[in-house]
N, C-alpha and C. Protein backbone atom coordinates (compact mmCIF):
# COMPACT_ATOMS: atom_id res chain seq x y z
N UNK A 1 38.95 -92.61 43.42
CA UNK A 1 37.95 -91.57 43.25
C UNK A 1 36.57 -92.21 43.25
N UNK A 2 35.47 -91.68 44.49
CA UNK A 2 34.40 -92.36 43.95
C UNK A 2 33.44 -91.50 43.10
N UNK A 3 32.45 -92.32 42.58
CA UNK A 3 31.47 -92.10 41.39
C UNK A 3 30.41 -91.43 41.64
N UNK A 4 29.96 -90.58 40.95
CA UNK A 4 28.69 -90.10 42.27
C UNK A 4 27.26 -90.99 41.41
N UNK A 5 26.84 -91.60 42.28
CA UNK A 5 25.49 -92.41 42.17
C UNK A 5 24.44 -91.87 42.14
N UNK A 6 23.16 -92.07 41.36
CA UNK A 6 21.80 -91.57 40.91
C UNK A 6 21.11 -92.96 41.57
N UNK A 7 20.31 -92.26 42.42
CA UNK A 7 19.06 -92.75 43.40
C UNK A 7 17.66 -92.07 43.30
N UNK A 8 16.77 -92.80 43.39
CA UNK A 8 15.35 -92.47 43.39
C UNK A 8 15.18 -92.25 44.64
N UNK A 9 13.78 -91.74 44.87
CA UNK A 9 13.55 -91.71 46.78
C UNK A 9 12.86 -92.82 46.67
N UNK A 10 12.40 -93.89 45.86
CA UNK A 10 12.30 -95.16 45.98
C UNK A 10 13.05 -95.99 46.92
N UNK A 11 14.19 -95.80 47.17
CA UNK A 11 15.12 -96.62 47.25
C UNK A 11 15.70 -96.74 48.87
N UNK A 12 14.27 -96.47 49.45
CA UNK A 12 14.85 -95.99 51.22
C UNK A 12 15.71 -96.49 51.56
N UNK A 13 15.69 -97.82 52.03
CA UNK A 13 16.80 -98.32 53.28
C UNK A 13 18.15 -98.06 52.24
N UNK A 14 18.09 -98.21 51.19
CA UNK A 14 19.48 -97.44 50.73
C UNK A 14 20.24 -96.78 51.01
N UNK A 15 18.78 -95.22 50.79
CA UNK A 15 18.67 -94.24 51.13
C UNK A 15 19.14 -93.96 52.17
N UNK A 16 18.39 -94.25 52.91
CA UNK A 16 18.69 -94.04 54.50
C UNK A 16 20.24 -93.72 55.26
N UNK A 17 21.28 -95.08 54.66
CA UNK A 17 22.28 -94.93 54.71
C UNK A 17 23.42 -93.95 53.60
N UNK A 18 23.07 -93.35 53.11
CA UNK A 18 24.08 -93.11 51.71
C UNK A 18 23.63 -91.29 51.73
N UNK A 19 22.17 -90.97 52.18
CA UNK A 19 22.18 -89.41 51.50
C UNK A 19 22.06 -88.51 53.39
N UNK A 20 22.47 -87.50 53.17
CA UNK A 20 22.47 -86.70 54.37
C UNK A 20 20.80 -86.19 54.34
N UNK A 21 20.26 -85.57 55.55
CA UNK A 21 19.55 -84.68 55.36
C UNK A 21 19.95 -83.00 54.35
N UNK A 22 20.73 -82.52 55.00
CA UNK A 22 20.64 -81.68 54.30
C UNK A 22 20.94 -81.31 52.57
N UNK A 23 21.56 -83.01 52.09
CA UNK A 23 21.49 -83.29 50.40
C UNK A 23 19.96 -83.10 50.28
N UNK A 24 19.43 -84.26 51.02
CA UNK A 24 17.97 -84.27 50.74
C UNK A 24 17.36 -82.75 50.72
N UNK A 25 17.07 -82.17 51.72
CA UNK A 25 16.41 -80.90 51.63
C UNK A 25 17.12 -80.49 50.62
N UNK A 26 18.24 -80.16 49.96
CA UNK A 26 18.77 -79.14 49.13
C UNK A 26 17.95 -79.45 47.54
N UNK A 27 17.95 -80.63 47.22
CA UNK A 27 17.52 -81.72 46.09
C UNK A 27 15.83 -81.10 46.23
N UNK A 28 15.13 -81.56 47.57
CA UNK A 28 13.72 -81.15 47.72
C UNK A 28 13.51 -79.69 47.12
N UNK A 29 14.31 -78.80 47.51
CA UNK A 29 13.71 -77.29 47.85
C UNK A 29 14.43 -77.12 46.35
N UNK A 30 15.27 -77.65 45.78
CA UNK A 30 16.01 -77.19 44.30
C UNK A 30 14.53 -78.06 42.85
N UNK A 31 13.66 -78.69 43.77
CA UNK A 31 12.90 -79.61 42.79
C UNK A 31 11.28 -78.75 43.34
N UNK A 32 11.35 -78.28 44.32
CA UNK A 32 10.35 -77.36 44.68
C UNK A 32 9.33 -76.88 43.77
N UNK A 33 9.80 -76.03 42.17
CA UNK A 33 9.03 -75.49 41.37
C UNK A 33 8.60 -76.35 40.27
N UNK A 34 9.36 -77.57 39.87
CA UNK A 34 8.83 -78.37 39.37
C UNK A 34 7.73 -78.78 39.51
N UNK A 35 7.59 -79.22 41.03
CA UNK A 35 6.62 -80.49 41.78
C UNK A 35 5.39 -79.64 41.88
N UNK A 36 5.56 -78.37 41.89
CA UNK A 36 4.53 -77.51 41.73
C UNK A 36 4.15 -77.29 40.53
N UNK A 37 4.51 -77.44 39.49
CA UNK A 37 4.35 -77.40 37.99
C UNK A 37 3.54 -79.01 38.15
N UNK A 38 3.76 -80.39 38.52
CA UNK A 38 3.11 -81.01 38.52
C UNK A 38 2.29 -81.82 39.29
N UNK A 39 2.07 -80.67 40.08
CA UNK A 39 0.72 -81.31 41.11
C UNK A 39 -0.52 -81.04 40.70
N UNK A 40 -1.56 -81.89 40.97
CA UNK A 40 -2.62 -82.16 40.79
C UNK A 40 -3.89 -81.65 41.38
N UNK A 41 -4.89 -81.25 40.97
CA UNK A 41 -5.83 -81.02 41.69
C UNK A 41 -6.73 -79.68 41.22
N UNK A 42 -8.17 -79.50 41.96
CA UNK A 42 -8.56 -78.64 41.47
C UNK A 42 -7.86 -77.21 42.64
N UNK A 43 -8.83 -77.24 43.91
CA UNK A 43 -8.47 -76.25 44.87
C UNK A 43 -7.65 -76.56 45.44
N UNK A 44 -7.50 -77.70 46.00
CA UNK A 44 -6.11 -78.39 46.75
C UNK A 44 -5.40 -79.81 45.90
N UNK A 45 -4.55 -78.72 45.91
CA UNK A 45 -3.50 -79.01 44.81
C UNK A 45 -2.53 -80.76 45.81
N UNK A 46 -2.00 -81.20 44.71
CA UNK A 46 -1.05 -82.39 45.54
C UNK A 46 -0.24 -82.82 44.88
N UNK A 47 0.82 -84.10 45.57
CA UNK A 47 1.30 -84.40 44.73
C UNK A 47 1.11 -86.32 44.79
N UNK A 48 1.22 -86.84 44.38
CA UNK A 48 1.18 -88.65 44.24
C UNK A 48 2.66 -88.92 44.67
N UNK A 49 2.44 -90.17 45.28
CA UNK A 49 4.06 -90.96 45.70
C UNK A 49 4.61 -91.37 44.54
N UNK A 50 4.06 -91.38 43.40
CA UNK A 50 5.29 -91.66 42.06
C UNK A 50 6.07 -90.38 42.06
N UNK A 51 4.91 -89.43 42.39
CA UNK A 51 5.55 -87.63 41.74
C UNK A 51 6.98 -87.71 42.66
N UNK A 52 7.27 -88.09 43.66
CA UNK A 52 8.12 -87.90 45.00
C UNK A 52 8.82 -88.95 44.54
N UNK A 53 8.34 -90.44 44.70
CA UNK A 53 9.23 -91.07 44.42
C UNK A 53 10.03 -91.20 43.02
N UNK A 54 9.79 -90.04 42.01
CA UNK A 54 10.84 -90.95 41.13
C UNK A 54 11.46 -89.36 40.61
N UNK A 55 11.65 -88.16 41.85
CA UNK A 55 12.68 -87.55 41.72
C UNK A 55 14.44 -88.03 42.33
N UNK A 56 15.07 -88.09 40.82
CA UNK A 56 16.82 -88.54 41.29
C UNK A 56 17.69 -87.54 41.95
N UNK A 57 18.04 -88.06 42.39
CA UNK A 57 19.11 -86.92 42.68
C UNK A 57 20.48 -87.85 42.72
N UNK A 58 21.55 -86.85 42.60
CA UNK A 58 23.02 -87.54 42.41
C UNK A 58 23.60 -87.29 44.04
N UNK A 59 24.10 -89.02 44.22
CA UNK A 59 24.59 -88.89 45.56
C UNK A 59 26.32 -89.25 46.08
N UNK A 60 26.49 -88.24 45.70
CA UNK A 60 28.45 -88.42 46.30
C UNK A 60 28.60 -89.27 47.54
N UNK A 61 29.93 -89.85 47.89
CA UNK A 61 30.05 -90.06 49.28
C UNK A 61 29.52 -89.37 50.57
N UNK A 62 29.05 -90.04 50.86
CA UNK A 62 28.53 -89.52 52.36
C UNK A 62 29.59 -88.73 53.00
N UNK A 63 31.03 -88.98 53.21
CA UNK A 63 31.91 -88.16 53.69
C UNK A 63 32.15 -86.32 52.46
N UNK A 64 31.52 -86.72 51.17
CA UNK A 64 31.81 -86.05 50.63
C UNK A 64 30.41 -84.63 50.95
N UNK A 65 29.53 -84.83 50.95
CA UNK A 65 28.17 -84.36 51.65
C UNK A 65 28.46 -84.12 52.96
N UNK A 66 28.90 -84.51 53.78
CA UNK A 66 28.96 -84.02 54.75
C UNK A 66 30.08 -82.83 54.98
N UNK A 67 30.92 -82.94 54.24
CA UNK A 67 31.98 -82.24 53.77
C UNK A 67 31.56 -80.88 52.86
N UNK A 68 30.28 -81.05 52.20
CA UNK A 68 30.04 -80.18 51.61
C UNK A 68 29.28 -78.86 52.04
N UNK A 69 28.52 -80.29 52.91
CA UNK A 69 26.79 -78.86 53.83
C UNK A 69 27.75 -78.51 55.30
N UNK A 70 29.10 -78.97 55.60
CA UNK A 70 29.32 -78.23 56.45
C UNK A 70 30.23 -76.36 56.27
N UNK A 71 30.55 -76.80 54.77
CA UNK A 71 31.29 -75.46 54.06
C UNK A 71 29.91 -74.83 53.94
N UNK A 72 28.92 -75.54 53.15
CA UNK A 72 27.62 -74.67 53.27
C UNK A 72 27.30 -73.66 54.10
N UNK A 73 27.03 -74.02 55.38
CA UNK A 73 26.54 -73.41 56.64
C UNK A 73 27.67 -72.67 57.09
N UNK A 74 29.23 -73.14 57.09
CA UNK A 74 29.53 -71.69 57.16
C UNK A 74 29.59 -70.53 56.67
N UNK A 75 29.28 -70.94 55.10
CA UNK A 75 29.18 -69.96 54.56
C UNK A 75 27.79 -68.93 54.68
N UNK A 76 26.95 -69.81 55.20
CA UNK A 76 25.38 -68.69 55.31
C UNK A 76 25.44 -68.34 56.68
N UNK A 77 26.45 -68.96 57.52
CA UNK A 77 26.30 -68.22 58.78
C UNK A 77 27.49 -66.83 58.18
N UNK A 78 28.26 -67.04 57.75
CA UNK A 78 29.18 -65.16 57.19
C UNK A 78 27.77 -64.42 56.65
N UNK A 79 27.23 -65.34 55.75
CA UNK A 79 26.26 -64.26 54.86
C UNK A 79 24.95 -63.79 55.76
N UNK A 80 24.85 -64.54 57.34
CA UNK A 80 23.61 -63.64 57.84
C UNK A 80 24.54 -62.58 58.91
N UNK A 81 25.79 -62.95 58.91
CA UNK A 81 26.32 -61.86 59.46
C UNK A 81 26.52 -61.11 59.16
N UNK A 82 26.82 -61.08 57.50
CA UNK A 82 26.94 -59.64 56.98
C UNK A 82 25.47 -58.96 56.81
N UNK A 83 24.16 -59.79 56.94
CA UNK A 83 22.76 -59.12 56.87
C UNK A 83 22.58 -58.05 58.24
N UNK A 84 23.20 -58.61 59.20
CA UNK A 84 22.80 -58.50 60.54
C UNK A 84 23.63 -56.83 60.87
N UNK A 85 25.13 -56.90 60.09
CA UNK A 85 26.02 -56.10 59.85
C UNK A 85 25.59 -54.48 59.01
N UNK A 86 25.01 -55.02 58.25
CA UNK A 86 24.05 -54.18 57.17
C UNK A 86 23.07 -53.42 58.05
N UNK A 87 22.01 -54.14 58.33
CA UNK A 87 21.14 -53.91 58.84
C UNK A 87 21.42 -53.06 60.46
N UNK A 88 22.73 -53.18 61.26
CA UNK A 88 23.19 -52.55 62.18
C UNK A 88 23.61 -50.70 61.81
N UNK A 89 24.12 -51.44 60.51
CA UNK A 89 24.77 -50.11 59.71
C UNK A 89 23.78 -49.28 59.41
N UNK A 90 22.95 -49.96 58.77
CA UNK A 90 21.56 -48.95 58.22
C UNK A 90 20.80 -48.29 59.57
N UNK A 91 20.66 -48.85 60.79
CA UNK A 91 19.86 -48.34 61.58
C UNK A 91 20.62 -47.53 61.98
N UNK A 92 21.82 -47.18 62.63
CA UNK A 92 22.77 -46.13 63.11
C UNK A 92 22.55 -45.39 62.33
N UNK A 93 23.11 -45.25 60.82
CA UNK A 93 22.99 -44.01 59.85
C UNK A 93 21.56 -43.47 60.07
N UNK A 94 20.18 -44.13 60.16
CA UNK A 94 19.30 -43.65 59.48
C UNK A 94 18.96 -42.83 61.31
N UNK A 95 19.33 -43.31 62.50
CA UNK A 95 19.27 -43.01 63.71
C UNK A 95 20.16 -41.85 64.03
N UNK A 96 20.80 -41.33 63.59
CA UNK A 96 21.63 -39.77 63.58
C UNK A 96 21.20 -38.44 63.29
């Protein structure tokens, strides 16, 4: 069984090899309201390379991530089909 490992974004060429993109974006966009809670500035707001670099995130096997964001995406491709489904439904009814 492997362990799941805590990495900084410090840690590129690590990095590089070990986290998927779409871990990364998920980690980014799940740390989103934070980083906005601590950015800086008066009118234009920012953030510093410590702020970025020393969010962790936990990193499973790479086979296990890839394994994961591909159940992901099928699952949001059902869920824009059922939007698309909805939205077919609603225009017929409201078109009668």
């Amino acid at each position: 069984m492997h362990t799941k490992e805590r990495m900084s974004l410090q840690s590129r060429d690590e990095f590089k090899n070990k986290v998927t993109y779409p871990l990364l974006n998920y980690y980014l966009q799940n740390s989103l309201a934070s980083l906005k809670r601590q950015s800086i500035g008066g009118l234009t707001r920012y953030l510093t390379k410590s702020m970025i670099t020393s969010i962790k995130i936990h990193v499973p096997p790479i086979e296990t991530q890839k394994t994961l964001f591909t159940r992901i995406e099928e699952e949001q491709q059902i869920i824009q089909s059922n939007y698309r489904l909805i939205e077919f439904s609603s225009k017929n009814k409201d078109g009668n």
